[in-house]
C-alpha atoms as a PDB file:
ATOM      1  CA  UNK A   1      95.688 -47.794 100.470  1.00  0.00           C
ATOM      2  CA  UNK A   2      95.441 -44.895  98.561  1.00  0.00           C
ATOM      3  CA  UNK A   3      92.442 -42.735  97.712  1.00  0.00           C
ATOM      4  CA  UNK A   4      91.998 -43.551  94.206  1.00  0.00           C
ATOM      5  CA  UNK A   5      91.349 -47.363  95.479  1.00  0.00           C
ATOM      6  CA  UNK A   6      88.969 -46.176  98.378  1.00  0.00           C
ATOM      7  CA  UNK A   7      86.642 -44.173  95.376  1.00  0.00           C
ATOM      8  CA  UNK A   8      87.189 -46.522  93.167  1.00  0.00           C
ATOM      9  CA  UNK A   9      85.539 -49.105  95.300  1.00  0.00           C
ATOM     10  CA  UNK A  10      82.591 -46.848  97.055  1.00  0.00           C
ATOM     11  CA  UNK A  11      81.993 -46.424  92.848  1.00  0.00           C
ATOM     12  CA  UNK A  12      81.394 -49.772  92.423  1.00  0.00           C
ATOM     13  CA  UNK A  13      79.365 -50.527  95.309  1.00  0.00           C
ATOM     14  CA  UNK A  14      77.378 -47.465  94.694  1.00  0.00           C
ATOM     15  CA  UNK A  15      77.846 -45.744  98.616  1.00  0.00           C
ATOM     16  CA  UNK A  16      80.165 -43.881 100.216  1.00  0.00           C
ATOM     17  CA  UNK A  17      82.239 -46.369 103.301  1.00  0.00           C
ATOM     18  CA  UNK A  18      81.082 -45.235 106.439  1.00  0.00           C
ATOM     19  CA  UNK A  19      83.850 -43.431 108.340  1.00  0.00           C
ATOM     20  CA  UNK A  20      84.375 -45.789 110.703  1.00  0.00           C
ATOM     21  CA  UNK A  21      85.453 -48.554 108.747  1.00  0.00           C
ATOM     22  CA  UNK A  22      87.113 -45.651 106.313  1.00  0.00           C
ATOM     23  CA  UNK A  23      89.525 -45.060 109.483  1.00  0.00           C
ATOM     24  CA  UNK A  24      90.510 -48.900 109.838  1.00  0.00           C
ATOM     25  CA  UNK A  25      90.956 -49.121 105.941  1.00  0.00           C
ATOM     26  CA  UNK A  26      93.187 -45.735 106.496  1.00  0.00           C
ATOM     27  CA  UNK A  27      95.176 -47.300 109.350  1.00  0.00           C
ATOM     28  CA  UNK A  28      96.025 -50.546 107.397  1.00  0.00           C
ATOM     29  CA  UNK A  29      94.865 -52.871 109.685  1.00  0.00           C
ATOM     30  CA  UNK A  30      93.317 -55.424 107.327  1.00  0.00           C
ATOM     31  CA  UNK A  31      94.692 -58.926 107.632  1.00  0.00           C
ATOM     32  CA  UNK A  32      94.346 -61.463 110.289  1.00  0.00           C
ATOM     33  CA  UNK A  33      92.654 -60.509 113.965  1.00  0.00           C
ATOM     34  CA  UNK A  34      92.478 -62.998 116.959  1.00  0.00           C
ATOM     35  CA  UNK A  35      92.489 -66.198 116.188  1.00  0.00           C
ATOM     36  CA  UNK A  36      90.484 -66.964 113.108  1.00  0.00           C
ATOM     37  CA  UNK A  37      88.587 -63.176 111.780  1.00  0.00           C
ATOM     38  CA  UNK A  38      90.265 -62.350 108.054  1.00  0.00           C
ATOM     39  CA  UNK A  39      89.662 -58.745 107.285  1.00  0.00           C
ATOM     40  CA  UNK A  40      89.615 -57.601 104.394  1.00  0.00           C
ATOM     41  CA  UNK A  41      91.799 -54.825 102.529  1.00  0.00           C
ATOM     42  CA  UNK A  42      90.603 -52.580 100.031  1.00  0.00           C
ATOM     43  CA  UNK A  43      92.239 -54.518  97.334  1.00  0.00           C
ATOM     44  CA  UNK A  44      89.770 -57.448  97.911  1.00  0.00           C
ATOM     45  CA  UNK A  45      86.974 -55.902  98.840  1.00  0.00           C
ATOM     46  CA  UNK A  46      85.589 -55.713  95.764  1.00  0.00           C
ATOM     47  CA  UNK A  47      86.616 -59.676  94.495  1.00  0.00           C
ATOM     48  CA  UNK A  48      84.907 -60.709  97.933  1.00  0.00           C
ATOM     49  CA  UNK A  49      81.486 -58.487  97.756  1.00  0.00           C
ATOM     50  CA  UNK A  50      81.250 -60.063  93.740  1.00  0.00           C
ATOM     51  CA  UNK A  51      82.154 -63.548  94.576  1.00  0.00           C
ATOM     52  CA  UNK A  52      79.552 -63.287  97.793  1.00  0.00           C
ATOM     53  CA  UNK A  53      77.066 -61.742  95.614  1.00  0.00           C
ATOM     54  CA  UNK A  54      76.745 -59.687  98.608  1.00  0.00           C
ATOM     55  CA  UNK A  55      75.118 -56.720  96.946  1.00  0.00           C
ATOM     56  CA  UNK A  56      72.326 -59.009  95.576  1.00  0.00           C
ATOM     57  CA  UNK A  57      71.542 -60.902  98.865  1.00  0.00           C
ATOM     58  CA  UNK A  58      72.566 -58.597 101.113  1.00  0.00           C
ATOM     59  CA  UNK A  59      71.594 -54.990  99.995  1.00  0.00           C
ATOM     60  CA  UNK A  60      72.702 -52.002 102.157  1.00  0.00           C
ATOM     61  CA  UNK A  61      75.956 -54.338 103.417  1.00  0.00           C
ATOM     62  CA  UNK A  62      79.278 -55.170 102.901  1.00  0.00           C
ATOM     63  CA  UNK A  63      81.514 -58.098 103.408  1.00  0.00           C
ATOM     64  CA  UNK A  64      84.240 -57.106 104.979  1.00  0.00           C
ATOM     65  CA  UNK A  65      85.880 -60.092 106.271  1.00  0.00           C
ATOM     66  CA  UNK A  66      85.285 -64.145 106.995  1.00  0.00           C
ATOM     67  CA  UNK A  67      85.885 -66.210 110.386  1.00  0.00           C
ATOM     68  CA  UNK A  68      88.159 -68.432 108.093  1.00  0.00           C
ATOM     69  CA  UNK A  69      84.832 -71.687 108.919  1.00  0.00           C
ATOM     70  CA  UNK A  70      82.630 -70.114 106.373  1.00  0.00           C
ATOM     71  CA  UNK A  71      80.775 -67.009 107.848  1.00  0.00           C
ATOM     72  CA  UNK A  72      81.150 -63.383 106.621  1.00  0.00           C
ATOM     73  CA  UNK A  73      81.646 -60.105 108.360  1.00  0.00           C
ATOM     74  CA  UNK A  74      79.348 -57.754 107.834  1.00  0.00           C
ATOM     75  CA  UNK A  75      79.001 -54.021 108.103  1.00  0.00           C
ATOM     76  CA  UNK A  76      75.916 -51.876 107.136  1.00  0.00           C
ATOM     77  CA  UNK A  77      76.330 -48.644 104.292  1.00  0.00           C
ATOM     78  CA  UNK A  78      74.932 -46.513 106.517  1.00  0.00           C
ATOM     79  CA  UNK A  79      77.508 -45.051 108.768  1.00  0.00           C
ATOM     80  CA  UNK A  80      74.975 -44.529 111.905  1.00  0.00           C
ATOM     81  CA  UNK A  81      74.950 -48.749 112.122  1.00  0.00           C
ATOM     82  CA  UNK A  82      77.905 -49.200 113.813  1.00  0.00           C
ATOM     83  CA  UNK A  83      77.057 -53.281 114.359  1.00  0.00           C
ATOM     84  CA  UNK A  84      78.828 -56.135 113.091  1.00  0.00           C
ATOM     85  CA  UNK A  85      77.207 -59.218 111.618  1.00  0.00           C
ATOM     86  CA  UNK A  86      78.265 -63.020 110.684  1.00  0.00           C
ATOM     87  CA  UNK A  87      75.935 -64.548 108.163  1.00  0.00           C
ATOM     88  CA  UNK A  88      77.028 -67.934 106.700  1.00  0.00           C
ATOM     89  CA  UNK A  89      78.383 -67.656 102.915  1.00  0.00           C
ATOM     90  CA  UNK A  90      75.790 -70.049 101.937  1.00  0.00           C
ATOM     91  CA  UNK A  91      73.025 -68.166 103.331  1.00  0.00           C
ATOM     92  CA  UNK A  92      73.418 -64.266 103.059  1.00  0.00           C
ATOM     93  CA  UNK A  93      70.496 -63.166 104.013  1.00  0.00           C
ATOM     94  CA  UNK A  94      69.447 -60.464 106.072  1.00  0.00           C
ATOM     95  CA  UNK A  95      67.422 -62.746 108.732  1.00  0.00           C
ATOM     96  CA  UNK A  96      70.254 -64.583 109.182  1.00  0.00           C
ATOM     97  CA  UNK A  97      72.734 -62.221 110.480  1.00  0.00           C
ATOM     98  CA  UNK A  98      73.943 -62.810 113.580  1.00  0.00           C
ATOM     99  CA  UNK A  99      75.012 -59.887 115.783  1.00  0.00           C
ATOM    100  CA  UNK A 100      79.189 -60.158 117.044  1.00  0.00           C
ATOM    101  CA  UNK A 101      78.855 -56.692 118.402  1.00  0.00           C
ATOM    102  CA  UNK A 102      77.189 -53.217 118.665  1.00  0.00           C
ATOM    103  CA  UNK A 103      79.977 -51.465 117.623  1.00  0.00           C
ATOM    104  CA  UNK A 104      83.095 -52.024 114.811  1.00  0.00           C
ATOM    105  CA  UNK A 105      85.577 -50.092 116.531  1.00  0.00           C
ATOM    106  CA  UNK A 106      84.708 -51.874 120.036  1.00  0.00           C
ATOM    107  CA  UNK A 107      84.874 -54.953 117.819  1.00  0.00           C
ATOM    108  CA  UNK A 108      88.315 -54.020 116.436  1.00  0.00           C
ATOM    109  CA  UNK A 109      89.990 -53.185 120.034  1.00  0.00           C
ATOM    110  CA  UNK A 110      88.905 -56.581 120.907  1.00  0.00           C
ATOM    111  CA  UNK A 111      90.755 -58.494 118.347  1.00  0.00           C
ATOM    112  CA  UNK A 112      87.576 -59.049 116.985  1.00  0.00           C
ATOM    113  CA  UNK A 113      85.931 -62.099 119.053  1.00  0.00           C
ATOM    114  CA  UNK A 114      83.421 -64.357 117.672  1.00  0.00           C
ATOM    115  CA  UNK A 115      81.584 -65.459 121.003  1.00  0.00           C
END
């Protein structure tokens, strides 16, 4: 990933990527976690944030991933949320989030469990 794709992207979606989830970009660990979370890689974030409309629905988050049955990852802009969210693809909306966990790097050491 280089740097030029990391602006590039935070141009488009119009905030900066929280650090946290900067790191994991950094460390090239998208792809597939436990035994059904996709996450993303910053050469699809963009394709899956348009084809979500995820700026429209959900404003202030990003999809970063899917549980491969239809739900989204979520993280918030703002780096101080650290929480991760599922929200069904055919209801992003913020009242529909459901919380995974508190924390994205807690999340990540995990393998990123769904229950």
């Amino acid at each position: 990933m280089s740097q030029q794709e990391v602006e590039a992207f935070e141009r488009w979606l119009g905030h900066a990527l929280p650090a946290h989830y900067l790191r994991f970009l950094q460390d090239g660990q998208a792809g597939m976690r436990g035994e059904q979370v996709v996450l993303y890689g910053v050469e699809s974030l963009r394709e899956r944030n348009e084809t979500y409309e995820t700026q429209q629905f959900c404003p202030g988050y990003m999809t970063i991933g899917d549980d491969s049955g239809g739900r989204a990852v979520m993280l918030a802009f703002d780096g101080a949320e650290r929480a991760v969210y599922l929200v069904g693809h055919g209801s992003m909306q913020r009242d529909d989030f459901e919380l995974a966990a508190d924390d994205f790097a807690t999340w990540l050491a995990a393998d990123c469990p769904l229950a």
